[in-house]
C-alpha atoms as a PDB file:
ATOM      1  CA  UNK A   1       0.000   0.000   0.000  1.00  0.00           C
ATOM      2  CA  UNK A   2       1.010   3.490  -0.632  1.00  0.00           C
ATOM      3  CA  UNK A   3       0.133   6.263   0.790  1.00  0.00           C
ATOM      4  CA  UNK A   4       1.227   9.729   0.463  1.00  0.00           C
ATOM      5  CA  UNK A   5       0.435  13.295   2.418  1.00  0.00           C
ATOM      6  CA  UNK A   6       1.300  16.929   1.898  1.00  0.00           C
ATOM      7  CA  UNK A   7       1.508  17.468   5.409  1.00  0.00           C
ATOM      8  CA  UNK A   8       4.375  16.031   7.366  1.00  0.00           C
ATOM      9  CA  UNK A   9       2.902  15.682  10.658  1.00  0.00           C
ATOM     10  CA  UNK A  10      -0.195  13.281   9.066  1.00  0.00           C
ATOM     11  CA  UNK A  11       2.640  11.083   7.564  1.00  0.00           C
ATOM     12  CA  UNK A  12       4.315  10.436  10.842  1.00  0.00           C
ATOM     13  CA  UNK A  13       1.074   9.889  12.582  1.00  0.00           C
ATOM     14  CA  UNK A  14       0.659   7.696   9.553  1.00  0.00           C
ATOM     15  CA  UNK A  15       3.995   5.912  10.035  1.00  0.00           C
ATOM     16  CA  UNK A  16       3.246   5.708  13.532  1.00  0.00           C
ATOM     17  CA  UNK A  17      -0.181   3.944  13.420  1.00  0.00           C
ATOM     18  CA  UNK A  18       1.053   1.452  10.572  1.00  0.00           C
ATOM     19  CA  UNK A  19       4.614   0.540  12.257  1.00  0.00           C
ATOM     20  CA  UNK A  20       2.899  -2.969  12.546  1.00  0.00           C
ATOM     21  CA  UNK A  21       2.556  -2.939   8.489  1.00  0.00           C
ATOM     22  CA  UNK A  22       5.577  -1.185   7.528  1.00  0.00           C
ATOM     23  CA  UNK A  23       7.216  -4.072   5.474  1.00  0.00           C
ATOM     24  CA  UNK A  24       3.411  -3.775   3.403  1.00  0.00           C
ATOM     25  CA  UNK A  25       3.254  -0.126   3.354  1.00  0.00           C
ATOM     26  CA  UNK A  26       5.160   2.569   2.005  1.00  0.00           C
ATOM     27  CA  UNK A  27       4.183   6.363   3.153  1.00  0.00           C
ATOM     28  CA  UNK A  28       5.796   9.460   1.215  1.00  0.00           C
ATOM     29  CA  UNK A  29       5.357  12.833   1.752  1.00  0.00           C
ATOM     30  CA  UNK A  30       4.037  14.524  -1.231  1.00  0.00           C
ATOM     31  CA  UNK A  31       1.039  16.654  -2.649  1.00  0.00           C
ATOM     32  CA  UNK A  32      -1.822  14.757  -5.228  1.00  0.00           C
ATOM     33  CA  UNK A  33       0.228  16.317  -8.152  1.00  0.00           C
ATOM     34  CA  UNK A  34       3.102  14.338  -7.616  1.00  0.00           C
ATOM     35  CA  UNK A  35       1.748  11.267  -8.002  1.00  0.00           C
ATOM     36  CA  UNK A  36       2.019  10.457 -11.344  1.00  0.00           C
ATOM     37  CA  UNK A  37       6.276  11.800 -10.954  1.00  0.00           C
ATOM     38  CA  UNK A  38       6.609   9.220  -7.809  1.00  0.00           C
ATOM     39  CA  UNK A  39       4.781   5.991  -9.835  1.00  0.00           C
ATOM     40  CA  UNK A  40       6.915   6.762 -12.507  1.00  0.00           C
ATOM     41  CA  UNK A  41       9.849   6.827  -9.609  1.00  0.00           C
ATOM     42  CA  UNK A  42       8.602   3.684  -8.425  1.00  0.00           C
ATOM     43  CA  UNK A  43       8.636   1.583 -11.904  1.00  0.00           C
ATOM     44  CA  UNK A  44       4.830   2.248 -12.155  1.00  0.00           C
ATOM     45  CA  UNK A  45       3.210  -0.433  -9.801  1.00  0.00           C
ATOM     46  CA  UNK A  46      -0.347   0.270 -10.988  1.00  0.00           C
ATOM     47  CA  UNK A  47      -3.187   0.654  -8.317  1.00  0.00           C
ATOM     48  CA  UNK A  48      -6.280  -1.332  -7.926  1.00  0.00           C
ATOM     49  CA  UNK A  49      -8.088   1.631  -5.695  1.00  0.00           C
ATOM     50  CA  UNK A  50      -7.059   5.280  -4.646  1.00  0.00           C
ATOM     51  CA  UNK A  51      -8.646   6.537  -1.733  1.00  0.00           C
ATOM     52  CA  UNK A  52      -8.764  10.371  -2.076  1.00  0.00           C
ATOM     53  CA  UNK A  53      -9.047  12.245   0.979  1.00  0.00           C
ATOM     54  CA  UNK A  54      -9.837  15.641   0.393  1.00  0.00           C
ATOM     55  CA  UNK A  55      -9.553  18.795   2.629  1.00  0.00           C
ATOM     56  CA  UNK A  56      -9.244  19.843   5.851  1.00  0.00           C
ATOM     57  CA  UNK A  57      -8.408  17.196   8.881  1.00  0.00           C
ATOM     58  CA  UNK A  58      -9.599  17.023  12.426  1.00  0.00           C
ATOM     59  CA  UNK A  59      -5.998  17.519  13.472  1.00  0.00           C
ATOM     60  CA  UNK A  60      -5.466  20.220  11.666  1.00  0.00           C
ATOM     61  CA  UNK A  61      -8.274  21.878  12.314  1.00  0.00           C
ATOM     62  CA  UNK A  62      -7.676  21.388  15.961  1.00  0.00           C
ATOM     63  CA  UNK A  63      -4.328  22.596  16.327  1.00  0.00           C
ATOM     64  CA  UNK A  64      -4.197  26.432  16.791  1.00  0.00           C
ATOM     65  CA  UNK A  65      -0.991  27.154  15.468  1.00  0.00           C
ATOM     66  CA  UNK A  66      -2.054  25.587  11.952  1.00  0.00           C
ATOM     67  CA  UNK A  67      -4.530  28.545  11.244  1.00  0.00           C
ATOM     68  CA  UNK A  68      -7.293  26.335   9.900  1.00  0.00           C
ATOM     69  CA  UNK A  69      -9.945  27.106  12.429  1.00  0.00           C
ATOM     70  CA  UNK A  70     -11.926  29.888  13.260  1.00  0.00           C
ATOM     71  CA  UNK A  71     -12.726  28.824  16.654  1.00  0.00           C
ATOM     72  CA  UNK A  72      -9.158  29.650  18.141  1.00  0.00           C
ATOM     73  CA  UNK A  73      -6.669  32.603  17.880  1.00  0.00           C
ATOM     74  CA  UNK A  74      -4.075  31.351  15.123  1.00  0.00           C
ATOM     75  CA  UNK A  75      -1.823  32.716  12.775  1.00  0.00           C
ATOM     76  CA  UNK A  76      -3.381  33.201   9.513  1.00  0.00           C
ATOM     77  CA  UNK A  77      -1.512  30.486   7.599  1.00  0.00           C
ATOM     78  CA  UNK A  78      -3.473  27.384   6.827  1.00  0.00           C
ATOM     79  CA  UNK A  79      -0.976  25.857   4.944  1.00  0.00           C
ATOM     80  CA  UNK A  80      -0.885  22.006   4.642  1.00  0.00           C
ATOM     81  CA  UNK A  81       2.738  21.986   4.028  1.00  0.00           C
ATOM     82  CA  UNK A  82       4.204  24.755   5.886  1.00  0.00           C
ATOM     83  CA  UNK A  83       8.080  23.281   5.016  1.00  0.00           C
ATOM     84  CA  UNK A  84       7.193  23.943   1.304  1.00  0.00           C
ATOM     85  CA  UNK A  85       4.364  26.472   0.533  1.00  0.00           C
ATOM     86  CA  UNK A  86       5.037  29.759   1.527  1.00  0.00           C
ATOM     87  CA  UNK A  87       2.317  31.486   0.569  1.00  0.00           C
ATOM     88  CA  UNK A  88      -0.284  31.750   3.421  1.00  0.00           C
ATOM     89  CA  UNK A  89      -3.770  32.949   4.037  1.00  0.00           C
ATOM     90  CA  UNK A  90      -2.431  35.977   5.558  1.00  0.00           C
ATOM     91  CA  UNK A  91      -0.796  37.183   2.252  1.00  0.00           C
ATOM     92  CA  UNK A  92      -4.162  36.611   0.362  1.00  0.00           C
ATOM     93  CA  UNK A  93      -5.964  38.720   3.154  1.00  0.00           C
ATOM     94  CA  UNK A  94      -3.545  41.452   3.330  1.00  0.00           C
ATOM     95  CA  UNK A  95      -1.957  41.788  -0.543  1.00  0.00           C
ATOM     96  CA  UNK A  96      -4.798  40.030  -2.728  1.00  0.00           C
ATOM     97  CA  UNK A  97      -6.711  42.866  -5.117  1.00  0.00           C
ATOM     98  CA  UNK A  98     -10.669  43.628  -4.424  1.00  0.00           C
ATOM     99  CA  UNK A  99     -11.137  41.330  -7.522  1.00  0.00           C
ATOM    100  CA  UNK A 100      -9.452  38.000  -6.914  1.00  0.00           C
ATOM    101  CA  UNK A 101     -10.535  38.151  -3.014  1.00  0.00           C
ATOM    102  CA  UNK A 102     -13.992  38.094  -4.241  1.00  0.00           C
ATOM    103  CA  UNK A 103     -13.097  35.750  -7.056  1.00  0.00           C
ATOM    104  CA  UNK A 104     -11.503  33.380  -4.185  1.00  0.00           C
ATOM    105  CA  UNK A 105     -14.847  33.617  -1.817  1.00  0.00           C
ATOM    106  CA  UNK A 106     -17.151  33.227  -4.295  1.00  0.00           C
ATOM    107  CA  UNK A 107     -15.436  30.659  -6.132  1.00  0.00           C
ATOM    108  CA  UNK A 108     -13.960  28.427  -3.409  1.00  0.00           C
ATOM    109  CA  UNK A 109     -16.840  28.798  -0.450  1.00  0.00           C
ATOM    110  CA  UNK A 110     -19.661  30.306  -2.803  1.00  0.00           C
ATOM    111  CA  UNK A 111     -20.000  33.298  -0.131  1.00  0.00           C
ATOM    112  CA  UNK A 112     -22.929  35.182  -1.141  1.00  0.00           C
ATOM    113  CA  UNK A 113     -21.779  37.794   0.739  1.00  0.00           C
ATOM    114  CA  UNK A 114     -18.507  38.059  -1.096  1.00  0.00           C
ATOM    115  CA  UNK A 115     -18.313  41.422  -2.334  1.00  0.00           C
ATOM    116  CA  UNK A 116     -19.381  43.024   1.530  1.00  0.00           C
ATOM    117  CA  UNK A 117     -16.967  41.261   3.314  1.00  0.00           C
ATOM    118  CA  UNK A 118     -13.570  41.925   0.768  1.00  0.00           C
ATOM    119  CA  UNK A 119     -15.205  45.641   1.012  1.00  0.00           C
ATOM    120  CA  UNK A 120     -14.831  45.561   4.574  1.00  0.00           C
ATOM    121  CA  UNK A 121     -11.459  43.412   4.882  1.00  0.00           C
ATOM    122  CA  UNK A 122     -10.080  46.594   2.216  1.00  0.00           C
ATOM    123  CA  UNK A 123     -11.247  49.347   4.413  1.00  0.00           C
ATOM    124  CA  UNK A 124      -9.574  47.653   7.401  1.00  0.00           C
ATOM    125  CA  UNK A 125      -6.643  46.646   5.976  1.00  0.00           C
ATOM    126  CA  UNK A 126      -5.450  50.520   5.173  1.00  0.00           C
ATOM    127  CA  UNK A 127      -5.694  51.068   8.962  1.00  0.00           C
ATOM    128  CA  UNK A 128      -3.854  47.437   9.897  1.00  0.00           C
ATOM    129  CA  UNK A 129      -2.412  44.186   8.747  1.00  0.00           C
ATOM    130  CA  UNK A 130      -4.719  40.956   9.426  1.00  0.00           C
ATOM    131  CA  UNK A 131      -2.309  38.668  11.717  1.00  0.00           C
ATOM    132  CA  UNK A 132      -5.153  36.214  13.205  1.00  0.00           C
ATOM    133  CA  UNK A 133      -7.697  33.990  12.533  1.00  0.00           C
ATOM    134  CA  UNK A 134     -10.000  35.454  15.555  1.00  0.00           C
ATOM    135  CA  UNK A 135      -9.452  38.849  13.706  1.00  0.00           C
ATOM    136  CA  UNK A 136     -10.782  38.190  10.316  1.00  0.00           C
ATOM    137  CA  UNK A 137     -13.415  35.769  11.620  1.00  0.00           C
ATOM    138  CA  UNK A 138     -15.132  38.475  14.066  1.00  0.00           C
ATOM    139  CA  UNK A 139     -14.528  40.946  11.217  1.00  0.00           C
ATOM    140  CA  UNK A 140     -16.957  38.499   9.068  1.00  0.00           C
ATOM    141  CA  UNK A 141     -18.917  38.272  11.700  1.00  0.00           C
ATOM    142  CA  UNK A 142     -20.115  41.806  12.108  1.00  0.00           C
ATOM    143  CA  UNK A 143     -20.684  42.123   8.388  1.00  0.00           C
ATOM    144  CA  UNK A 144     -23.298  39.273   7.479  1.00  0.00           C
ATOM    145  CA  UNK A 145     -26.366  40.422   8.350  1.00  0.00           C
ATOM    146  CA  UNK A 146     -28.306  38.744  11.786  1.00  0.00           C
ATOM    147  CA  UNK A 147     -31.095  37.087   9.872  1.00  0.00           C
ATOM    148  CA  UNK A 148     -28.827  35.791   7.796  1.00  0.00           C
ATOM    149  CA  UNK A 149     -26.963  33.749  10.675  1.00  0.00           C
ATOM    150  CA  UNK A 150     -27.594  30.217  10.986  1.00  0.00           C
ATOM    151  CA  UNK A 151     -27.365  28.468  14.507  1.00  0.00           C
ATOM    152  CA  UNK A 152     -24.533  26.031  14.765  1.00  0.00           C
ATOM    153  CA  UNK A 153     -23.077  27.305  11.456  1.00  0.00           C
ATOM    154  CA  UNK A 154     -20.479  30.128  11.992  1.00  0.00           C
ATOM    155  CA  UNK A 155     -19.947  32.898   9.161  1.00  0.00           C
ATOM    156  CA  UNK A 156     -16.937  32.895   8.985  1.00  0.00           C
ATOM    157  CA  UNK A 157     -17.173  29.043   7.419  1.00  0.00           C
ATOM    158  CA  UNK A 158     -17.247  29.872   3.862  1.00  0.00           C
ATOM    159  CA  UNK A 159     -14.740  32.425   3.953  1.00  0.00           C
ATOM    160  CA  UNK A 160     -12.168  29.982   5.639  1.00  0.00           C
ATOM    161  CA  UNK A 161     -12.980  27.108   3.535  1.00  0.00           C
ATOM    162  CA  UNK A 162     -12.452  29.447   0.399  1.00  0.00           C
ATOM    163  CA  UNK A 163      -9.016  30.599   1.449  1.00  0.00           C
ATOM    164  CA  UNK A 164      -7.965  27.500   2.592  1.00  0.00           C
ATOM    165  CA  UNK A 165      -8.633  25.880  -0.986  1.00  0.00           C
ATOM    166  CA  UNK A 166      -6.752  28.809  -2.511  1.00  0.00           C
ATOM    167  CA  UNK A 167      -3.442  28.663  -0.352  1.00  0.00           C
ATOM    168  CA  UNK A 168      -3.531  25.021  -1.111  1.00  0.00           C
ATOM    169  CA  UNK A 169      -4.358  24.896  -4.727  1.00  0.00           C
ATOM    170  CA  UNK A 170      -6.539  21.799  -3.482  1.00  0.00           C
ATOM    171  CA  UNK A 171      -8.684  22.249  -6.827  1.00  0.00           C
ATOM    172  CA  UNK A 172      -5.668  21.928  -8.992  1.00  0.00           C
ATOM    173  CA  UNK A 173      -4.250  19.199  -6.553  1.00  0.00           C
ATOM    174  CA  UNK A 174      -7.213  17.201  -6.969  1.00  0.00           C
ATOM    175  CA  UNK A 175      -7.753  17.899 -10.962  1.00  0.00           C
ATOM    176  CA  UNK A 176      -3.742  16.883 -11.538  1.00  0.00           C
ATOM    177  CA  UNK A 177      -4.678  13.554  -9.746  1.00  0.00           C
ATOM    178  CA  UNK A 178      -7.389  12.852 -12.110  1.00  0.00           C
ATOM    179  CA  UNK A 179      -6.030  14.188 -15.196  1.00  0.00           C
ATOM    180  CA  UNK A 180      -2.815  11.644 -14.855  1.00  0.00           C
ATOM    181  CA  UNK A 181      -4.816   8.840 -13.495  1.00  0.00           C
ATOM    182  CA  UNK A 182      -6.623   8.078 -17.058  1.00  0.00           C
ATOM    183  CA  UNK A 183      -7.893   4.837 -16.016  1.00  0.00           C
ATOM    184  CA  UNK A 184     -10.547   6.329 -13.446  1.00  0.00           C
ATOM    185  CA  UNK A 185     -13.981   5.424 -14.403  1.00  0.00           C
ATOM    186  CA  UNK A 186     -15.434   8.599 -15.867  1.00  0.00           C
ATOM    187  CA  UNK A 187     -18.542   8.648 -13.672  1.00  0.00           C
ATOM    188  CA  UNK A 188     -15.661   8.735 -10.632  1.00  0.00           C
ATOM    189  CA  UNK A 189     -14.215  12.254 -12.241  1.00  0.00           C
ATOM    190  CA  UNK A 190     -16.213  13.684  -8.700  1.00  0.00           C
ATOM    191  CA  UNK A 191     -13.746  16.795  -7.161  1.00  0.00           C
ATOM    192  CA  UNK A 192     -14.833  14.760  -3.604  1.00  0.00           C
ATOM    193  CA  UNK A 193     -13.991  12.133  -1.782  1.00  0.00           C
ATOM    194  CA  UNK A 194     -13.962   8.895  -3.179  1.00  0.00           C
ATOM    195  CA  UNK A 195     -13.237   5.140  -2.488  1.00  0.00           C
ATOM    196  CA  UNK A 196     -12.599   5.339  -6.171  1.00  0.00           C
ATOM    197  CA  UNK A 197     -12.077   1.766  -8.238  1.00  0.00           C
ATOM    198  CA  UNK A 198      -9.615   1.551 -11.086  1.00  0.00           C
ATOM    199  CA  UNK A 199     -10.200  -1.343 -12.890  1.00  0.00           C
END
Protein backbone atom coordinates (compact mmCIF):
# COMPACT_ATOMS: atom_id res chain seq x y z
CA UNK A 1 0.00 0.00 0.00
CA UNK A 2 1.01 3.49 -0.63
CA UNK A 3 0.13 6.26 0.79
CA UNK A 4 1.23 9.73 0.46
CA UNK A 5 0.44 13.29 2.42
CA UNK A 6 1.30 16.93 1.90
CA UNK A 7 1.51 17.47 5.41
CA UNK A 8 4.37 16.03 7.37
CA UNK A 9 2.90 15.68 10.66
CA UNK A 10 -0.20 13.28 9.07
CA UNK A 11 2.64 11.08 7.56
CA UNK A 12 4.31 10.44 10.84
CA UNK A 13 1.07 9.89 12.58
CA UNK A 14 0.66 7.70 9.55
CA UNK A 15 4.00 5.91 10.03
CA UNK A 16 3.25 5.71 13.53
CA UNK A 17 -0.18 3.94 13.42
CA UNK A 18 1.05 1.45 10.57
CA UNK A 19 4.61 0.54 12.26
CA UNK A 20 2.90 -2.97 12.55
CA UNK A 21 2.56 -2.94 8.49
CA UNK A 22 5.58 -1.18 7.53
CA UNK A 23 7.22 -4.07 5.47
CA UNK A 24 3.41 -3.77 3.40
CA UNK A 25 3.25 -0.13 3.35
CA UNK A 26 5.16 2.57 2.01
CA UNK A 27 4.18 6.36 3.15
CA UNK A 28 5.80 9.46 1.22
CA UNK A 29 5.36 12.83 1.75
CA UNK A 30 4.04 14.52 -1.23
CA UNK A 31 1.04 16.65 -2.65
CA UNK A 32 -1.82 14.76 -5.23
CA UNK A 33 0.23 16.32 -8.15
CA UNK A 34 3.10 14.34 -7.62
CA UNK A 35 1.75 11.27 -8.00
CA UNK A 36 2.02 10.46 -11.34
CA UNK A 37 6.28 11.80 -10.95
CA UNK A 38 6.61 9.22 -7.81
CA UNK A 39 4.78 5.99 -9.84
CA UNK A 40 6.92 6.76 -12.51
CA UNK A 41 9.85 6.83 -9.61
CA UNK A 42 8.60 3.68 -8.43
CA UNK A 43 8.64 1.58 -11.90
CA UNK A 44 4.83 2.25 -12.16
CA UNK A 45 3.21 -0.43 -9.80
CA UNK A 46 -0.35 0.27 -10.99
CA UNK A 47 -3.19 0.65 -8.32
CA UNK A 48 -6.28 -1.33 -7.93
CA UNK A 49 -8.09 1.63 -5.70
CA UNK A 50 -7.06 5.28 -4.65
CA UNK A 51 -8.65 6.54 -1.73
CA UNK A 52 -8.76 10.37 -2.08
CA UNK A 53 -9.05 12.24 0.98
CA UNK A 54 -9.84 15.64 0.39
CA UNK A 55 -9.55 18.79 2.63
CA UNK A 56 -9.24 19.84 5.85
CA UNK A 57 -8.41 17.20 8.88
CA UNK A 58 -9.60 17.02 12.43
CA UNK A 59 -6.00 17.52 13.47
CA UNK A 60 -5.47 20.22 11.67
CA UNK A 61 -8.27 21.88 12.31
CA UNK A 62 -7.68 21.39 15.96
CA UNK A 63 -4.33 22.60 16.33
CA UNK A 64 -4.20 26.43 16.79
CA UNK A 65 -0.99 27.15 15.47
CA UNK A 66 -2.05 25.59 11.95
CA UNK A 67 -4.53 28.55 11.24
CA UNK A 68 -7.29 26.33 9.90
CA UNK A 69 -9.95 27.11 12.43
CA UNK A 70 -11.93 29.89 13.26
CA UNK A 71 -12.73 28.82 16.65
CA UNK A 72 -9.16 29.65 18.14
CA UNK A 73 -6.67 32.60 17.88
CA UNK A 74 -4.08 31.35 15.12
CA UNK A 75 -1.82 32.72 12.77
CA UNK A 76 -3.38 33.20 9.51
CA UNK A 77 -1.51 30.49 7.60
CA UNK A 78 -3.47 27.38 6.83
CA UNK A 79 -0.98 25.86 4.94
CA UNK A 80 -0.88 22.01 4.64
CA UNK A 81 2.74 21.99 4.03
CA UNK A 82 4.20 24.75 5.89
CA UNK A 83 8.08 23.28 5.02
CA UNK A 84 7.19 23.94 1.30
CA UNK A 85 4.36 26.47 0.53
CA UNK A 86 5.04 29.76 1.53
CA UNK A 87 2.32 31.49 0.57
CA UNK A 88 -0.28 31.75 3.42
CA UNK A 89 -3.77 32.95 4.04
CA UNK A 90 -2.43 35.98 5.56
CA UNK A 91 -0.80 37.18 2.25
CA UNK A 92 -4.16 36.61 0.36
CA UNK A 93 -5.96 38.72 3.15
CA UNK A 94 -3.55 41.45 3.33
CA UNK A 95 -1.96 41.79 -0.54
CA UNK A 96 -4.80 40.03 -2.73
CA UNK A 97 -6.71 42.87 -5.12
CA UNK A 98 -10.67 43.63 -4.42
CA UNK A 99 -11.14 41.33 -7.52
CA UNK A 100 -9.45 38.00 -6.91
CA UNK A 101 -10.53 38.15 -3.01
CA UNK A 102 -13.99 38.09 -4.24
CA UNK A 103 -13.10 35.75 -7.06
CA UNK A 104 -11.50 33.38 -4.18
CA UNK A 105 -14.85 33.62 -1.82
CA UNK A 106 -17.15 33.23 -4.29
CA UNK A 107 -15.44 30.66 -6.13
CA UNK A 108 -13.96 28.43 -3.41
CA UNK A 109 -16.84 28.80 -0.45
CA UNK A 110 -19.66 30.31 -2.80
CA UNK A 111 -20.00 33.30 -0.13
CA UNK A 112 -22.93 35.18 -1.14
CA UNK A 113 -21.78 37.79 0.74
CA UNK A 114 -18.51 38.06 -1.10
CA UNK A 115 -18.31 41.42 -2.33
CA UNK A 116 -19.38 43.02 1.53
CA UNK A 117 -16.97 41.26 3.31
CA UNK A 118 -13.57 41.93 0.77
CA UNK A 119 -15.21 45.64 1.01
CA UNK A 120 -14.83 45.56 4.57
CA UNK A 121 -11.46 43.41 4.88
CA UNK A 122 -10.08 46.59 2.22
CA UNK A 123 -11.25 49.35 4.41
CA UNK A 124 -9.57 47.65 7.40
CA UNK A 125 -6.64 46.65 5.98
CA UNK A 126 -5.45 50.52 5.17
CA UNK A 127 -5.69 51.07 8.96
CA UNK A 128 -3.85 47.44 9.90
CA UNK A 129 -2.41 44.19 8.75
CA UNK A 130 -4.72 40.96 9.43
CA UNK A 131 -2.31 38.67 11.72
CA UNK A 132 -5.15 36.21 13.20
CA UNK A 133 -7.70 33.99 12.53
CA UNK A 134 -10.00 35.45 15.55
CA UNK A 135 -9.45 38.85 13.71
CA UNK A 136 -10.78 38.19 10.32
CA UNK A 137 -13.41 35.77 11.62
CA UNK A 138 -15.13 38.48 14.07
CA UNK A 139 -14.53 40.95 11.22
CA UNK A 140 -16.96 38.50 9.07
CA UNK A 141 -18.92 38.27 11.70
CA UNK A 142 -20.11 41.81 12.11
CA UNK A 143 -20.68 42.12 8.39
CA UNK A 144 -23.30 39.27 7.48
CA UNK A 145 -26.37 40.42 8.35
CA UNK A 146 -28.31 38.74 11.79
CA UNK A 147 -31.09 37.09 9.87
CA UNK A 148 -28.83 35.79 7.80
CA UNK A 149 -26.96 33.75 10.67
CA UNK A 150 -27.59 30.22 10.99
CA UNK A 151 -27.36 28.47 14.51
CA UNK A 152 -24.53 26.03 14.77
CA UNK A 153 -23.08 27.30 11.46
CA UNK A 154 -20.48 30.13 11.99
CA UNK A 155 -19.95 32.90 9.16
CA UNK A 156 -16.94 32.89 8.99
CA UNK A 157 -17.17 29.04 7.42
CA UNK A 158 -17.25 29.87 3.86
CA UNK A 159 -14.74 32.42 3.95
CA UNK A 160 -12.17 29.98 5.64
CA UNK A 161 -12.98 27.11 3.53
CA UNK A 162 -12.45 29.45 0.40
CA UNK A 163 -9.02 30.60 1.45
CA UNK A 164 -7.97 27.50 2.59
CA UNK A 165 -8.63 25.88 -0.99
CA UNK A 166 -6.75 28.81 -2.51
CA UNK A 167 -3.44 28.66 -0.35
CA UNK A 168 -3.53 25.02 -1.11
CA UNK A 169 -4.36 24.90 -4.73
CA UNK A 170 -6.54 21.80 -3.48
CA UNK A 171 -8.68 22.25 -6.83
CA UNK A 172 -5.67 21.93 -8.99
CA UNK A 173 -4.25 19.20 -6.55
CA UNK A 174 -7.21 17.20 -6.97
CA UNK A 175 -7.75 17.90 -10.96
CA UNK A 176 -3.74 16.88 -11.54
CA UNK A 177 -4.68 13.55 -9.75
CA UNK A 178 -7.39 12.85 -12.11
CA UNK A 179 -6.03 14.19 -15.20
CA UNK A 180 -2.81 11.64 -14.86
CA UNK A 181 -4.82 8.84 -13.49
CA UNK A 182 -6.62 8.08 -17.06
CA UNK A 183 -7.89 4.84 -16.02
CA UNK A 184 -10.55 6.33 -13.45
CA UNK A 185 -13.98 5.42 -14.40
CA UNK A 186 -15.43 8.60 -15.87
CA UNK A 187 -18.54 8.65 -13.67
CA UNK A 188 -15.66 8.73 -10.63
CA UNK A 189 -14.21 12.25 -12.24
CA UNK A 190 -16.21 13.68 -8.70
CA UNK A 191 -13.75 16.80 -7.16
CA UNK A 192 -14.83 14.76 -3.60
CA UNK A 193 -13.99 12.13 -1.78
CA UNK A 194 -13.96 8.89 -3.18
CA UNK A 195 -13.24 5.14 -2.49
CA UNK A 196 -12.60 5.34 -6.17
CA UNK A 197 -12.08 1.77 -8.24
CA UNK A 198 -9.62 1.55 -11.09
CA UNK A 199 -10.20 -1.34 -12.89
Amino acid sequence: MYGIDRDAIAVKAADQKLQNFRKQTRLIHASFSELHDLSDKWGNPGFDYIIADIGVSSEQLSCPERGFSFMNEGPLDMRMDPDRQHFTAENIVNKANEHDLVSILRNFGEERYARKIVSTILEERRKKTFRTTLELAELIKNVIPNKMKKKGFNPATRTFQALRIAVNNELQELTSLLEHTPSFPQTFRKACSNFIPLS
